[in-house]
C-alpha atoms as a PDB file:
ATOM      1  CA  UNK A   1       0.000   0.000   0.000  1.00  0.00           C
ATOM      2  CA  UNK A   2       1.889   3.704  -1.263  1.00  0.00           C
ATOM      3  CA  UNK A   3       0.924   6.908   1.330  1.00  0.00           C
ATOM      4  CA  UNK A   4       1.420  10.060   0.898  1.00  0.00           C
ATOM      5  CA  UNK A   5       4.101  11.302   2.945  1.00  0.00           C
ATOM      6  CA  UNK A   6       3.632  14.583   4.766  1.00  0.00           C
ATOM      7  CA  UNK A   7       6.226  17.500   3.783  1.00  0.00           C
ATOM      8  CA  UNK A   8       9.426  17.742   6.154  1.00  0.00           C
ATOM      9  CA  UNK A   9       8.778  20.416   8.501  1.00  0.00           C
ATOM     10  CA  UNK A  10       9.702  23.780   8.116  1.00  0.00           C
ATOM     11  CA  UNK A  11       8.771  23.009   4.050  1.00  0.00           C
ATOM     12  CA  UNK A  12       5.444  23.294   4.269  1.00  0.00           C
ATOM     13  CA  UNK A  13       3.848  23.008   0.452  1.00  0.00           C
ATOM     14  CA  UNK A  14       1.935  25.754  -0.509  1.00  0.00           C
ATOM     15  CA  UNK A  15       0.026  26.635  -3.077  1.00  0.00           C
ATOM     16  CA  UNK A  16       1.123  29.462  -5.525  1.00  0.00           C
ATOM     17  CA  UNK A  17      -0.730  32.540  -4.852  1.00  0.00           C
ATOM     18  CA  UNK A  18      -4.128  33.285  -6.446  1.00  0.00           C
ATOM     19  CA  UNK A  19      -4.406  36.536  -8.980  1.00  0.00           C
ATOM     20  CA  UNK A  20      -6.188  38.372  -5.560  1.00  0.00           C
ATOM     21  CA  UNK A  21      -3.261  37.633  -3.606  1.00  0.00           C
ATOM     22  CA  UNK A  22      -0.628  38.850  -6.554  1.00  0.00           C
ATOM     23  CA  UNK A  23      -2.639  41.435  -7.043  1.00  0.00           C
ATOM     24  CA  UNK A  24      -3.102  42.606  -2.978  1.00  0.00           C
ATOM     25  CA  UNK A  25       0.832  42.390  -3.128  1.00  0.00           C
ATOM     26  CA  UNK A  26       1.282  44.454  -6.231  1.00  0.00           C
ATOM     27  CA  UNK A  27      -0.762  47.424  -4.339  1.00  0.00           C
ATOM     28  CA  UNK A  28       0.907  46.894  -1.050  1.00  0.00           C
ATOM     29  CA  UNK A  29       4.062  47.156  -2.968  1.00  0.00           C
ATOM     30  CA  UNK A  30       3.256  50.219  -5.134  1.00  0.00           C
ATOM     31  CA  UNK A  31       2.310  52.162  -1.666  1.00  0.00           C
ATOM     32  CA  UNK A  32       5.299  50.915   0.824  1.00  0.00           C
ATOM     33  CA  UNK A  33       7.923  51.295  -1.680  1.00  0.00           C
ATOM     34  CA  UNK A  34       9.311  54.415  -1.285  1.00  0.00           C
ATOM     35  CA  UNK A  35       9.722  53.562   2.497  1.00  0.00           C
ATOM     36  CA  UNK A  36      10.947  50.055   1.745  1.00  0.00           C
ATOM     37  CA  UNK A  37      13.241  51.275  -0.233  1.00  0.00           C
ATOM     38  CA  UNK A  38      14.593  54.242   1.717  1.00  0.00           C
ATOM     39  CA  UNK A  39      14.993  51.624   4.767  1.00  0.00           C
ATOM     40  CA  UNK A  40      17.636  49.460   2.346  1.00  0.00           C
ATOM     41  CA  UNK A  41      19.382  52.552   1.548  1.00  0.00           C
ATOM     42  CA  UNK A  42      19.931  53.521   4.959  1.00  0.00           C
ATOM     43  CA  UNK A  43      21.086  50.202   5.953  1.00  0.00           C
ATOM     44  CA  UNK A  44      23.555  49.999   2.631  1.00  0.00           C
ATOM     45  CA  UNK A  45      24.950  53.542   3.375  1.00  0.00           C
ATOM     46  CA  UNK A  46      25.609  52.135   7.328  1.00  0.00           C
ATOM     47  CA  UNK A  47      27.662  49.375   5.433  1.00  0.00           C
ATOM     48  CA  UNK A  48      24.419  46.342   5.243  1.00  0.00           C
ATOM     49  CA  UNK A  49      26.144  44.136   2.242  1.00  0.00           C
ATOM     50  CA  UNK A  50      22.872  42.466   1.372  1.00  0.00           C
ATOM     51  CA  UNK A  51      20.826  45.725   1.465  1.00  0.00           C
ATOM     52  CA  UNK A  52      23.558  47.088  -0.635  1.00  0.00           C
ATOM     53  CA  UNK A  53      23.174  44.124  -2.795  1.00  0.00           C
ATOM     54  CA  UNK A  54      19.382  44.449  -2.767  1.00  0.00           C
ATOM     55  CA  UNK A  55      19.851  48.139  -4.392  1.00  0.00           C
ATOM     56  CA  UNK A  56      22.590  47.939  -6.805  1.00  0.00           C
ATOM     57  CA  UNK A  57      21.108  44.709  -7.806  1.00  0.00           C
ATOM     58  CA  UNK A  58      16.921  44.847  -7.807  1.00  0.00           C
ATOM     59  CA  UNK A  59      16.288  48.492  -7.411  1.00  0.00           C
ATOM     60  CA  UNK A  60      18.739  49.962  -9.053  1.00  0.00           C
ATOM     61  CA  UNK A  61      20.172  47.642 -11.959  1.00  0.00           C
ATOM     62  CA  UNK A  62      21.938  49.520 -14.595  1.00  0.00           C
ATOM     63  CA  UNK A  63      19.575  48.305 -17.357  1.00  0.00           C
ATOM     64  CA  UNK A  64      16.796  50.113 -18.586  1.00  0.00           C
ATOM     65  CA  UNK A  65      18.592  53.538 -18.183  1.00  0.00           C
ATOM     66  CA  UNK A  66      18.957  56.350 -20.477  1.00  0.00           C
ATOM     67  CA  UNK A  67      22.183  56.663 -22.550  1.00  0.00           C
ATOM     68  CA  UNK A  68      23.314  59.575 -24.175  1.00  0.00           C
ATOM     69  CA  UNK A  69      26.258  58.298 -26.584  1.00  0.00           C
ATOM     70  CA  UNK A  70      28.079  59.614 -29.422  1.00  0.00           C
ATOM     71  CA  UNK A  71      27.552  57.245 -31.676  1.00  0.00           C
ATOM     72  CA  UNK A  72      28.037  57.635 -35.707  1.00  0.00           C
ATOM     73  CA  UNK A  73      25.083  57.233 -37.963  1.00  0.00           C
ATOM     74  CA  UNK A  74      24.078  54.238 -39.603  1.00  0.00           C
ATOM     75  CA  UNK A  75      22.816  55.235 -43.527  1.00  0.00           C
ATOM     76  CA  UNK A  76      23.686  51.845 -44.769  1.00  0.00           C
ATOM     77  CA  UNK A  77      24.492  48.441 -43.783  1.00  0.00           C
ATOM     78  CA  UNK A  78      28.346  49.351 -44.287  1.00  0.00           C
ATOM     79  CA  UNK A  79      27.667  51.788 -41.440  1.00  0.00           C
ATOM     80  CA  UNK A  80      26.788  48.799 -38.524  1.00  0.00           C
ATOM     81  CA  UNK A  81      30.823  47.637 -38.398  1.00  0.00           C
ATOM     82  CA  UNK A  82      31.754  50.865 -37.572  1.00  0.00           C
ATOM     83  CA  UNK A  83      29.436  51.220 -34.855  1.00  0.00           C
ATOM     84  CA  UNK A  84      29.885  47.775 -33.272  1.00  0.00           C
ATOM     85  CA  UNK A  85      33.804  49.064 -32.892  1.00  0.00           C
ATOM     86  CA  UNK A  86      32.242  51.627 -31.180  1.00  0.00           C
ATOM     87  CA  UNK A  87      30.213  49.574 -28.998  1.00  0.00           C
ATOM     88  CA  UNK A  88      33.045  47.389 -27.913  1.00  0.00           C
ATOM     89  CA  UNK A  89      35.297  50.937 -27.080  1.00  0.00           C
ATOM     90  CA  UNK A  90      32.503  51.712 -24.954  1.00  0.00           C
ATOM     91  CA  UNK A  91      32.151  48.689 -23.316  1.00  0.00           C
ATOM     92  CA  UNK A  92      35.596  48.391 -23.119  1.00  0.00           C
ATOM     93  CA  UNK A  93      35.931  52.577 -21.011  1.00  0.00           C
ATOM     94  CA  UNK A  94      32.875  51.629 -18.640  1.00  0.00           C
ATOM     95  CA  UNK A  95      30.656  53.708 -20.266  1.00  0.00           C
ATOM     96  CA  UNK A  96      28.397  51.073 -21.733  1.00  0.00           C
ATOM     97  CA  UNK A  97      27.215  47.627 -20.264  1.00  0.00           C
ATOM     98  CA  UNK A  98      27.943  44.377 -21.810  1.00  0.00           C
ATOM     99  CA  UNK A  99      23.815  43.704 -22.067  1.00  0.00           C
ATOM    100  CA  UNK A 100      23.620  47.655 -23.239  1.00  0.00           C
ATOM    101  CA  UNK A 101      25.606  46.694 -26.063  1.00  0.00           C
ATOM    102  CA  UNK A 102      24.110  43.241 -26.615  1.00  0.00           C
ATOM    103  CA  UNK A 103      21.080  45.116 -26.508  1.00  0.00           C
ATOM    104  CA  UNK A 104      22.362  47.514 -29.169  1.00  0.00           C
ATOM    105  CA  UNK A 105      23.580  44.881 -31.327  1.00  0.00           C
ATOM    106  CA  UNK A 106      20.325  43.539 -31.178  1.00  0.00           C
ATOM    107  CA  UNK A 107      18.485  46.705 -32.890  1.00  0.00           C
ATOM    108  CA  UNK A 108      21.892  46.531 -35.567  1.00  0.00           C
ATOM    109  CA  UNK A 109      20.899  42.942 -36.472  1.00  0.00           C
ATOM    110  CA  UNK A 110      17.068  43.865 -36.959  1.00  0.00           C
ATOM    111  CA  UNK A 111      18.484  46.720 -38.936  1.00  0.00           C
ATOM    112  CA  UNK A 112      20.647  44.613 -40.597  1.00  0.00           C
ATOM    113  CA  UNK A 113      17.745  41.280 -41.421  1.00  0.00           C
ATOM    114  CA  UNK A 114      14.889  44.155 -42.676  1.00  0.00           C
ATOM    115  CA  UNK A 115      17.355  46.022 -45.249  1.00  0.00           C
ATOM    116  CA  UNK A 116      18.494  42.147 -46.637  1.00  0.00           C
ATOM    117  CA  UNK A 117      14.608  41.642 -46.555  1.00  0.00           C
ATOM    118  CA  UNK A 118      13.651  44.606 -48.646  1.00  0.00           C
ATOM    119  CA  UNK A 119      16.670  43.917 -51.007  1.00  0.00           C
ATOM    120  CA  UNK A 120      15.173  40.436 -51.147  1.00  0.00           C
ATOM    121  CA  UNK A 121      12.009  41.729 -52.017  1.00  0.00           C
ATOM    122  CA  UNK A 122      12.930  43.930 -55.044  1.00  0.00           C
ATOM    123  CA  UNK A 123      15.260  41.382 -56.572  1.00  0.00           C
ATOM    124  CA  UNK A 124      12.627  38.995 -56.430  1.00  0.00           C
ATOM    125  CA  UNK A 125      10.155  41.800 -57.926  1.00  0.00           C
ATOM    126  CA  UNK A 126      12.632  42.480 -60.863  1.00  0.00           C
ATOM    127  CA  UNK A 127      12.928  38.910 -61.912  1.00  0.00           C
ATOM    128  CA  UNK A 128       9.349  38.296 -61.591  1.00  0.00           C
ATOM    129  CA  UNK A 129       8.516  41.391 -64.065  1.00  0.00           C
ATOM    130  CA  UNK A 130      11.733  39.827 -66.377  1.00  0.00           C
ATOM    131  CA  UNK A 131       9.594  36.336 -66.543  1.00  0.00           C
ATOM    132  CA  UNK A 132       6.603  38.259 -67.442  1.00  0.00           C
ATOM    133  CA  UNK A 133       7.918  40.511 -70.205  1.00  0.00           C
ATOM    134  CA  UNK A 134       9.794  37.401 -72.041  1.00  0.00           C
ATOM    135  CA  UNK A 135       6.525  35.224 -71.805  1.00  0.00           C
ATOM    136  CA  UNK A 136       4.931  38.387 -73.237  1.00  0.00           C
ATOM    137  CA  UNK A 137       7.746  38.493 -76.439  1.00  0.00           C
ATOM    138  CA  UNK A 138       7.322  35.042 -76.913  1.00  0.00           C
ATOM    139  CA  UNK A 139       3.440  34.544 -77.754  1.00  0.00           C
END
């Protein structure tokens, strides 16, 4: 005969909570933060590694923020080399993120996939309307 066997103690299996519950926490959240929040910076400023942690690594993570680069134009796809030099200089001086610049490359390769695309779609176009004229000259 197979029981079920109680959790260990101290793991007590819960279930996952309901939309209300997610949804109670996601208000409680929005109006506590600002004192939740000025509680870890105190603690990090009085030398608290994990509160220190907590900001640099939930509340303040260095993605998502506004960059103001010099960065050269791209008028062509012979323009995205030069730029992804300058991506890995700024990587390379601190000024840019690794995942800024994947992020960057990113946008360079959509760039990159919608001009090939469009080329793509006029070559395709221009032999289409060569197959129609020479049907046309033959009958």
């Amino acid at each position: 005969m197979i029981t079920k066997m109680p959790p260990p103690p101290g793991n007590p299996v819960q279930p996952l909570p309901s939309g209300d519950v997610s949804a109670a926490l996601a208000t409680a959240w929005r109006e506590h933060a600002p004192d939740i929040i000025a509680t870890a910076l105190l603690l990090a400023r009085r030398g608290d590694v994990p509160a220190l942690r907590l900001i640099l690594e939930r509340v303040a993570p260095a993605k998502g923020r506004l960059l103001t680069l010099d960065l050269p134009k791209v008028q062509s796809v012979a323009d995205v080399p030069i730029l992804q030099k300058r991506l890995v200089e700024l990587v390379a001086s601190g000024s840019m993120t690794i995942e800024e610049a994947a992020g960057m490359s990113g946008i360079l390769q959509n760039y990159i996939s919608s001009v090939e695309v469009v080329e793509h779609e006029t070559r395709l176009a221009a032999i289409e309307q060569s197959l129609e004229e020479n049907r046309g000259a033959r009958n």
